[in-house]
N, C-alpha and C. Protein backbone atom coordinates (compact mmCIF):
# COMPACT_ATOMS: atom_id res chain seq x y z
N UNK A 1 0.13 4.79 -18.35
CA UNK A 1 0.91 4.27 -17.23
C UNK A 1 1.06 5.35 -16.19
N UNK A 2 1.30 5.12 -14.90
CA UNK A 2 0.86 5.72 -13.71
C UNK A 2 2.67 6.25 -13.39
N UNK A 3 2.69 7.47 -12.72
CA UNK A 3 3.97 7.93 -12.28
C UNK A 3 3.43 9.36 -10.94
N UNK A 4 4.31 9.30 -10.74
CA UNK A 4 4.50 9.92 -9.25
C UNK A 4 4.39 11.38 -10.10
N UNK A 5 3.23 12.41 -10.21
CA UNK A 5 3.33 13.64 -10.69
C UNK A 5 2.88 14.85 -10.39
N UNK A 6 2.72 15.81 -10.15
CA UNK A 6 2.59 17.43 -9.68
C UNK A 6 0.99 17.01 -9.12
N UNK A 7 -0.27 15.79 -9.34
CA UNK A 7 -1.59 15.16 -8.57
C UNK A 7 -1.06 14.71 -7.04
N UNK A 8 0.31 14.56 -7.38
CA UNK A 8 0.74 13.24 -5.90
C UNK A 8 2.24 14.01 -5.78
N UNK A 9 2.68 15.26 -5.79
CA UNK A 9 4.02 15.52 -4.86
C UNK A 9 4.21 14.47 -3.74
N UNK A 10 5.90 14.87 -3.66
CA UNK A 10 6.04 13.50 -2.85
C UNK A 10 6.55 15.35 -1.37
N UNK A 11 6.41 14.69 -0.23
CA UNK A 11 7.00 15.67 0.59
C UNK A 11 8.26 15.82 0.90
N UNK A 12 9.09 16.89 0.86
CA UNK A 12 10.23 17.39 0.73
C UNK A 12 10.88 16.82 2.00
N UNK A 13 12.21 16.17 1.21
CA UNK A 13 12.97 15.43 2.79
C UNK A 13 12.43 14.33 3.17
N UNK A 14 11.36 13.28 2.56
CA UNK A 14 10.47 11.69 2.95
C UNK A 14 10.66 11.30 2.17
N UNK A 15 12.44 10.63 2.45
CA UNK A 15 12.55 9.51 1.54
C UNK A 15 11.52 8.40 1.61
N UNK A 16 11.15 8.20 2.52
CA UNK A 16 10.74 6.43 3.26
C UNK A 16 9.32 6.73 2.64
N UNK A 17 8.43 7.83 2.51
CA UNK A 17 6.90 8.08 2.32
C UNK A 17 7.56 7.76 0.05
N UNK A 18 8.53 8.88 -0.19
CA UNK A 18 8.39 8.43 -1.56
C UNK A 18 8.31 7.35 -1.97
N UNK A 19 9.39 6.11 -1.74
CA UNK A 19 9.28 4.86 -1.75
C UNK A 19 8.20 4.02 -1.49
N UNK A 20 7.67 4.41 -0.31
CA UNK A 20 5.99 4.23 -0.46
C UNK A 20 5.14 4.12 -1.87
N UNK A 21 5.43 5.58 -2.04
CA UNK A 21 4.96 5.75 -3.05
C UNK A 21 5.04 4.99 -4.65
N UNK A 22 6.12 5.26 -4.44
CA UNK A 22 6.68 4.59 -5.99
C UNK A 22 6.66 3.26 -5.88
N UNK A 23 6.80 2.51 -4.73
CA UNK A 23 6.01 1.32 -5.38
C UNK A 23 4.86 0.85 -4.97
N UNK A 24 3.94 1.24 -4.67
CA UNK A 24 2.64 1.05 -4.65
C UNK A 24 2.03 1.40 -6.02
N UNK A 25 2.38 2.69 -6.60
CA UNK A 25 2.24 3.28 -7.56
C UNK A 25 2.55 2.47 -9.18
N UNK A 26 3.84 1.83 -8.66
CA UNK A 26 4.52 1.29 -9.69
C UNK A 26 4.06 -0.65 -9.74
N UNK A 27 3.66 -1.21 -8.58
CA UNK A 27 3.41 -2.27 -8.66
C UNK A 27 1.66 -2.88 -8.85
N UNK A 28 0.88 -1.45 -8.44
CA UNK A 28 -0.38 -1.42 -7.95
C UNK A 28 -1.14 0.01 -8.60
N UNK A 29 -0.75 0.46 -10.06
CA UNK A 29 -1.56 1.31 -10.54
C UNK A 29 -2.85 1.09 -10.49
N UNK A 30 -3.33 -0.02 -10.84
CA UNK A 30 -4.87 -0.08 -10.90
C UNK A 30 -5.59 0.50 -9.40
N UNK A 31 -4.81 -0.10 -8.63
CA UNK A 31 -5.42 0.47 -6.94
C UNK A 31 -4.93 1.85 -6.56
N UNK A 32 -3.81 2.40 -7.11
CA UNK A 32 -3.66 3.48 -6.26
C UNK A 32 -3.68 4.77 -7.55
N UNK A 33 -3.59 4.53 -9.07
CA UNK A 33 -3.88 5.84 -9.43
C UNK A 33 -5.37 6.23 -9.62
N UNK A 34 -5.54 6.74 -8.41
CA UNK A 34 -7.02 7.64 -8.08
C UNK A 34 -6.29 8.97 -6.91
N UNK A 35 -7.03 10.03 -7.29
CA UNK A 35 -6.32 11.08 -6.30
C UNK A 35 -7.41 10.92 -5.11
N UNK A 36 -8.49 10.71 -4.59
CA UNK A 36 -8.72 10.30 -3.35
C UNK A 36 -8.04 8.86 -3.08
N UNK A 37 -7.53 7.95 -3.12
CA UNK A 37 -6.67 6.79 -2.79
C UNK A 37 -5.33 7.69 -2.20
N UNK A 38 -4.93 8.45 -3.23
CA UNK A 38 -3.43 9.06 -3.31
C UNK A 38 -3.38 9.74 -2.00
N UNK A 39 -4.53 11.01 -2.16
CA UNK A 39 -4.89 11.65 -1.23
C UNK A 39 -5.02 10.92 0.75
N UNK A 40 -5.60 10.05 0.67
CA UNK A 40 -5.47 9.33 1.67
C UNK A 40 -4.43 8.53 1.92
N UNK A 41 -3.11 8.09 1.59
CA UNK A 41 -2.16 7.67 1.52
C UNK A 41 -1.42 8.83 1.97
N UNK A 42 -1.92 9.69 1.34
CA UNK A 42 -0.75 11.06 2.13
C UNK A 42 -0.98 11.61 3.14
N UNK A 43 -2.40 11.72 3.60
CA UNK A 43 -2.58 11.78 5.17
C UNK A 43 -2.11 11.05 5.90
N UNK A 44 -2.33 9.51 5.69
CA UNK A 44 -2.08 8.61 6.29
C UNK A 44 -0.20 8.37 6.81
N UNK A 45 0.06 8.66 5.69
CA UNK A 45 1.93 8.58 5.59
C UNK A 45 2.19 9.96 6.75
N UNK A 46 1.64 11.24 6.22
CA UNK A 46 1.88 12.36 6.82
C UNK A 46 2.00 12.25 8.67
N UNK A 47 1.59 11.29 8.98
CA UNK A 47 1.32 10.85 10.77
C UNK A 47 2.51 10.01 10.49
N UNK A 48 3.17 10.84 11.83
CA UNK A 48 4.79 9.94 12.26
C UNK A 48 4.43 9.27 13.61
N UNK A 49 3.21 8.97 13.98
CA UNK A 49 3.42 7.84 15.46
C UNK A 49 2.77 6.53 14.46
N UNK A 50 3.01 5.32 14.06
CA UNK A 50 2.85 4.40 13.35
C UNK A 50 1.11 4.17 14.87
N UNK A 51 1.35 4.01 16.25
CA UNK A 51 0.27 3.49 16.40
C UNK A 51 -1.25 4.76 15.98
N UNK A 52 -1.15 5.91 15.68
CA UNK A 52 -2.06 6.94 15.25
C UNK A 52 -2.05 6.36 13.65
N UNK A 53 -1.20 6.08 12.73
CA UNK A 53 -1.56 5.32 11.63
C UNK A 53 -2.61 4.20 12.03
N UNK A 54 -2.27 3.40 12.68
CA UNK A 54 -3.26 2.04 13.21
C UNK A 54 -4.64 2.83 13.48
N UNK A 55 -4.70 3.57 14.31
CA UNK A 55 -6.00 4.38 14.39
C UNK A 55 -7.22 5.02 13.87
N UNK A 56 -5.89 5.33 12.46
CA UNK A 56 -7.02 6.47 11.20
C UNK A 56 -7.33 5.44 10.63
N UNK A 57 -6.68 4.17 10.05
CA UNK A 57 -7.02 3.33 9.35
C UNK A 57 -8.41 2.31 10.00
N UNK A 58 -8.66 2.51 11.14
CA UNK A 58 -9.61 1.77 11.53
C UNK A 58 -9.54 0.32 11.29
N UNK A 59 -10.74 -0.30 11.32
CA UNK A 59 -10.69 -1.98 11.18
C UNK A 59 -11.04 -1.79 10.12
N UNK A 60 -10.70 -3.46 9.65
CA UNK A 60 -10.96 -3.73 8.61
C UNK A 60 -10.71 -5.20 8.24
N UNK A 61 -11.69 -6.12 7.38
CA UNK A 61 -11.75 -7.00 7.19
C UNK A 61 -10.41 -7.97 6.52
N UNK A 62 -9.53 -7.98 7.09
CA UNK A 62 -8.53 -9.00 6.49
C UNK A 62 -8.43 -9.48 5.39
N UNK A 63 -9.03 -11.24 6.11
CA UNK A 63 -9.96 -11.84 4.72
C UNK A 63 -10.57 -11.14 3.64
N UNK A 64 -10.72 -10.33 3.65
CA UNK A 64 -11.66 -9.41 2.63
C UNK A 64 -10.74 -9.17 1.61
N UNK A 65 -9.71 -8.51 1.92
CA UNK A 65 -8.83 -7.77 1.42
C UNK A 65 -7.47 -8.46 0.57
N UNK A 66 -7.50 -10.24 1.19
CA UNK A 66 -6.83 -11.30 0.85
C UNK A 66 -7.46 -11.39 -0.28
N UNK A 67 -8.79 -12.05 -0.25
CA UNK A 67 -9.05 -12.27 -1.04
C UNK A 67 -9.26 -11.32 -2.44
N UNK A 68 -9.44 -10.47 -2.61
CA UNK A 68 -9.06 -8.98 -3.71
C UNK A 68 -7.96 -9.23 -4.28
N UNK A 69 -6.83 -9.20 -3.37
CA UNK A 69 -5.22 -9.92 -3.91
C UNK A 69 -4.98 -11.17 -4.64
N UNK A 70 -5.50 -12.02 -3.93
CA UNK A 70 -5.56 -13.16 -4.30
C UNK A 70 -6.68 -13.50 -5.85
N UNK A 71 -7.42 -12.44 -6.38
CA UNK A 71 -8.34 -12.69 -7.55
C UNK A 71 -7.32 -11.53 -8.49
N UNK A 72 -7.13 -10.48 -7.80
CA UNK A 72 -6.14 -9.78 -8.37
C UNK A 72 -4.68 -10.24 -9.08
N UNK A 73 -3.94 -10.68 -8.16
CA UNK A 73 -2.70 -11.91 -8.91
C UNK A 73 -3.47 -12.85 -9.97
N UNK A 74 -4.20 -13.43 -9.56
CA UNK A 74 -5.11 -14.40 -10.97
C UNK A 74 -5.24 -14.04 -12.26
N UNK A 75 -6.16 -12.79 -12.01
CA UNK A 75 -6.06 -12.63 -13.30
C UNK A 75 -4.95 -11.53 -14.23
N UNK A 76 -4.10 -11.26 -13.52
CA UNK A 76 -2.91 -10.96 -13.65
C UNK A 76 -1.85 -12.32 -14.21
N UNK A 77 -2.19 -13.25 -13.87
CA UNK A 77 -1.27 -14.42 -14.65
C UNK A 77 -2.06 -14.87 -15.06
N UNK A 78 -3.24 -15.14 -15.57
CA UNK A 78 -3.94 -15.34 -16.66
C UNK A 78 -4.17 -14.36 -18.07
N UNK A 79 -3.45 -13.38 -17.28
CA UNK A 79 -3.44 -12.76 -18.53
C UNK A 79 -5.13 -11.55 -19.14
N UNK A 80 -5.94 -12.15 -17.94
CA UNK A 80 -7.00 -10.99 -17.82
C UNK A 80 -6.86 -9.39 -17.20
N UNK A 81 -7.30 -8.73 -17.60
CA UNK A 81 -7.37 -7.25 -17.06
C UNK A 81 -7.50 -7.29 -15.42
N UNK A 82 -6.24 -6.88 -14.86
CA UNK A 82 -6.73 -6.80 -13.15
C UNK A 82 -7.24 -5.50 -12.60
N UNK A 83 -7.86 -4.49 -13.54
CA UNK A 83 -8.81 -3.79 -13.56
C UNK A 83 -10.13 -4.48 -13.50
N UNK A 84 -10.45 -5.31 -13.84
CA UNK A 84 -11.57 -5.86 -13.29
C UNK A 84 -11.94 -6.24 -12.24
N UNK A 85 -11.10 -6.65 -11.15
CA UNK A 85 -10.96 -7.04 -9.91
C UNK A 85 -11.11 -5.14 -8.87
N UNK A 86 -10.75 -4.40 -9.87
CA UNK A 86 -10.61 -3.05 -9.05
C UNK A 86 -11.16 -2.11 -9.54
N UNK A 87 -12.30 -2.31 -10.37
CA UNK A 87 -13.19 -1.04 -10.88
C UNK A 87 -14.39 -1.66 -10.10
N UNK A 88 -15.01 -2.41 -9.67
CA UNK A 88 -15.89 -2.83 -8.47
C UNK A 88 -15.93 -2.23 -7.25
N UNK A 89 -14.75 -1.61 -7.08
CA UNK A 89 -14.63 -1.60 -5.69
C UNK A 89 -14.94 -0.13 -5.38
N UNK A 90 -15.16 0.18 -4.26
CA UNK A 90 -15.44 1.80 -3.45
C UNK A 90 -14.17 1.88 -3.50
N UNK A 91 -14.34 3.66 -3.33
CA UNK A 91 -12.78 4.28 -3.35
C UNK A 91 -12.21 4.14 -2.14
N UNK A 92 -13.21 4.11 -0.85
CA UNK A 92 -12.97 3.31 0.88
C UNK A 92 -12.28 2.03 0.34
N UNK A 93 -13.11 0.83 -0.31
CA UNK A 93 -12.31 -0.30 -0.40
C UNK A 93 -11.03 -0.12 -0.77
N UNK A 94 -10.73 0.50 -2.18
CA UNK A 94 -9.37 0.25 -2.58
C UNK A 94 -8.34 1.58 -1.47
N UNK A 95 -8.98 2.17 -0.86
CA UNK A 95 -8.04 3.01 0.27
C UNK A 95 -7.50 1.57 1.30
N UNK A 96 -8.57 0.85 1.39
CA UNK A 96 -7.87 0.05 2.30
C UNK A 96 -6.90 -1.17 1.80
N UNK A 97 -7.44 -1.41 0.49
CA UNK A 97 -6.75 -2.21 -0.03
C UNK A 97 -5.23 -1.99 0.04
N UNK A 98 -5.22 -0.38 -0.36
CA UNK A 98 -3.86 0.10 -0.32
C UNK A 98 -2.95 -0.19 1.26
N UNK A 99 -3.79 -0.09 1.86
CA UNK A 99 -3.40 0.13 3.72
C UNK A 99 -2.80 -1.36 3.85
N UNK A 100 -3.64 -2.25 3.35
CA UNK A 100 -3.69 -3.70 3.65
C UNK A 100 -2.26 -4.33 3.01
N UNK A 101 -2.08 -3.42 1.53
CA UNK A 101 -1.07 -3.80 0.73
C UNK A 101 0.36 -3.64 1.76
N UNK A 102 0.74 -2.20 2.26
CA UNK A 102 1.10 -1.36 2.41
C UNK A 102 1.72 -2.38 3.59
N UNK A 103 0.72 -2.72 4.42
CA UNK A 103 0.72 -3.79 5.68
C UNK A 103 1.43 -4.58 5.80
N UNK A 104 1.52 -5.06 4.45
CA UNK A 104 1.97 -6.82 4.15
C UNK A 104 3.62 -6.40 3.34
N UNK A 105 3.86 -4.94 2.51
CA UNK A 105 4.68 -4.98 2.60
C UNK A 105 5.66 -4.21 2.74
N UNK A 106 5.39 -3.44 4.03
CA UNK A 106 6.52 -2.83 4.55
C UNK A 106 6.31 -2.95 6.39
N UNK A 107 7.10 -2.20 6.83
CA UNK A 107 7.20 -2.26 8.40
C UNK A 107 7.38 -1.19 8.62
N UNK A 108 6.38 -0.43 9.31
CA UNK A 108 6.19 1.01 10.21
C UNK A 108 6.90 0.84 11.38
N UNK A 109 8.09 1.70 11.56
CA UNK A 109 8.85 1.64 12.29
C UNK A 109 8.78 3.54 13.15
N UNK A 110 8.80 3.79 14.13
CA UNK A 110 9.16 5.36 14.80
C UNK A 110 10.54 5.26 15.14
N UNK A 111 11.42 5.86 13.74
CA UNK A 111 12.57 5.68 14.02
C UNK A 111 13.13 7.09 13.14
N UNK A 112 14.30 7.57 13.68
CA UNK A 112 14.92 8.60 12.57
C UNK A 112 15.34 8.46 11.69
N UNK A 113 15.82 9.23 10.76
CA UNK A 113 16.21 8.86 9.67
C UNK A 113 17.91 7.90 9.72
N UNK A 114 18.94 8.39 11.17
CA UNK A 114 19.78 7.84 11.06
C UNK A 114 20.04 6.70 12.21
N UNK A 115 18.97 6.34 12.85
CA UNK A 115 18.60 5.04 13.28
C UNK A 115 18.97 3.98 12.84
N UNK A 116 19.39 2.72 13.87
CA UNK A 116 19.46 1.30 13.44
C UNK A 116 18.30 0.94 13.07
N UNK A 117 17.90 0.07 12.38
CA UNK A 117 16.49 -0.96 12.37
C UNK A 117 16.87 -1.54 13.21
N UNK A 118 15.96 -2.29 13.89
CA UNK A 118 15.87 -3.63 14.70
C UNK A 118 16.23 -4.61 13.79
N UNK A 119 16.76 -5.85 14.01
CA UNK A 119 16.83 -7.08 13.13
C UNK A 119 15.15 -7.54 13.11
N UNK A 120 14.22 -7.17 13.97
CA UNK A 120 12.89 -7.94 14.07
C UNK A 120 12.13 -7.33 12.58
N UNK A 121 12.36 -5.80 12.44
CA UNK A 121 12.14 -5.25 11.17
C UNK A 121 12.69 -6.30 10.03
N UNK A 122 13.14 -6.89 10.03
CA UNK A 122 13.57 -7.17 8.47
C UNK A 122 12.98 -8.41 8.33
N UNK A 123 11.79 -9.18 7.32
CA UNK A 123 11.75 -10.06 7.19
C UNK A 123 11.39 -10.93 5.65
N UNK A 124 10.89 -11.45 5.45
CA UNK A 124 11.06 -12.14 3.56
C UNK A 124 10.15 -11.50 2.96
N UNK A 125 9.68 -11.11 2.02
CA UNK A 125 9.21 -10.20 1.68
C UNK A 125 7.68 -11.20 1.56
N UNK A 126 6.54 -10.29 1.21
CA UNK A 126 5.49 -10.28 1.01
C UNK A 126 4.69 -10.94 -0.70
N UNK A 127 4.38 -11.89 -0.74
CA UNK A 127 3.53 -12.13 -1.90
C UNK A 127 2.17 -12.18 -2.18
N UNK A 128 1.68 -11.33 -2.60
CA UNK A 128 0.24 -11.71 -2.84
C UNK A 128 -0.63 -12.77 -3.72
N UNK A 129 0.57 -13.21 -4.36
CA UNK A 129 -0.11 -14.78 -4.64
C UNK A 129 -0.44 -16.07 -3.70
N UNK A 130 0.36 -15.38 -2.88
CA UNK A 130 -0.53 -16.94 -1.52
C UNK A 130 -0.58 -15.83 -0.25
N UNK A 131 -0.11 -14.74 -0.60
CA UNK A 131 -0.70 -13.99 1.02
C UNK A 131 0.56 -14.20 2.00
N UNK A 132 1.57 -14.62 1.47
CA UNK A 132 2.25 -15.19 2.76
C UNK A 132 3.40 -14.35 2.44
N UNK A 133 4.55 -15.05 3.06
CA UNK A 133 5.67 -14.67 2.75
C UNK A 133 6.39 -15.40 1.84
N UNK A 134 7.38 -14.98 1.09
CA UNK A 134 8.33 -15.94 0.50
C UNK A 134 9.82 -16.22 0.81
């Protein structure tokens, strides 16, 4: 089982990047314990203008990435290995997979630490069994 360890320090004083962490980590071992995945997650986190995040991450196929989730949850309630859905993939794919995850469920905000959120920030959370919200 996968945990946040001396491969993946979290950076001193990022609450918001640990949490990242820990649950991607904790909900999505199969996709994210790899140290190039990890590794690119921490560059990626390490950039505080959210539109320079949009940037490094480049494009990327949506649909593509739905669908991964969507075979991923499957055989996850079927009760099959959802390592199978993610030992196929390039370590690029599951980097983005992570990005895509990451996308759907949280909100990149350029805000301080003792900042309001916007109310537009907050919304139902993310499922990857239909892709939507719940």
């Amino acid at each position: 089982s996968s945990g946040i360890n001396a491969e993946w320090p979290l950076r001193p004083g990022n609450h918001g990047n640990a949490l990242v962490k820990t649950v991607l980590l904790k909900r999505y071992p199969e996709i994210v314990d790899n140290e190039v995945v990890q590794g690119a997650l921490d560059n990626w986190l390490a950039v505080d203008n959210p539109s320079e995040r949009k940037r490094i991450l480049g494009g990327y196929d949506e649909k593509k990435y739905e669908q991964i989730m969507k075979d991923y949850n499957d055989s996850k309630e079927s009760n099959r290995d959802p390592n199978d859905c993610v030992r196929k993939l390039s370590e690029d794919d599951k980097i983005k997979l992570a990005y895509y995850i990451f996308d759907k469920m949280f909100d990149d905000c350029n805000n301080g630490h003792n900042g309001m959120l916007s109310r537009s920030l907050f919304r139902k959370p993310w499922s990857p069994a239909s892709d939507k919200t719940v």
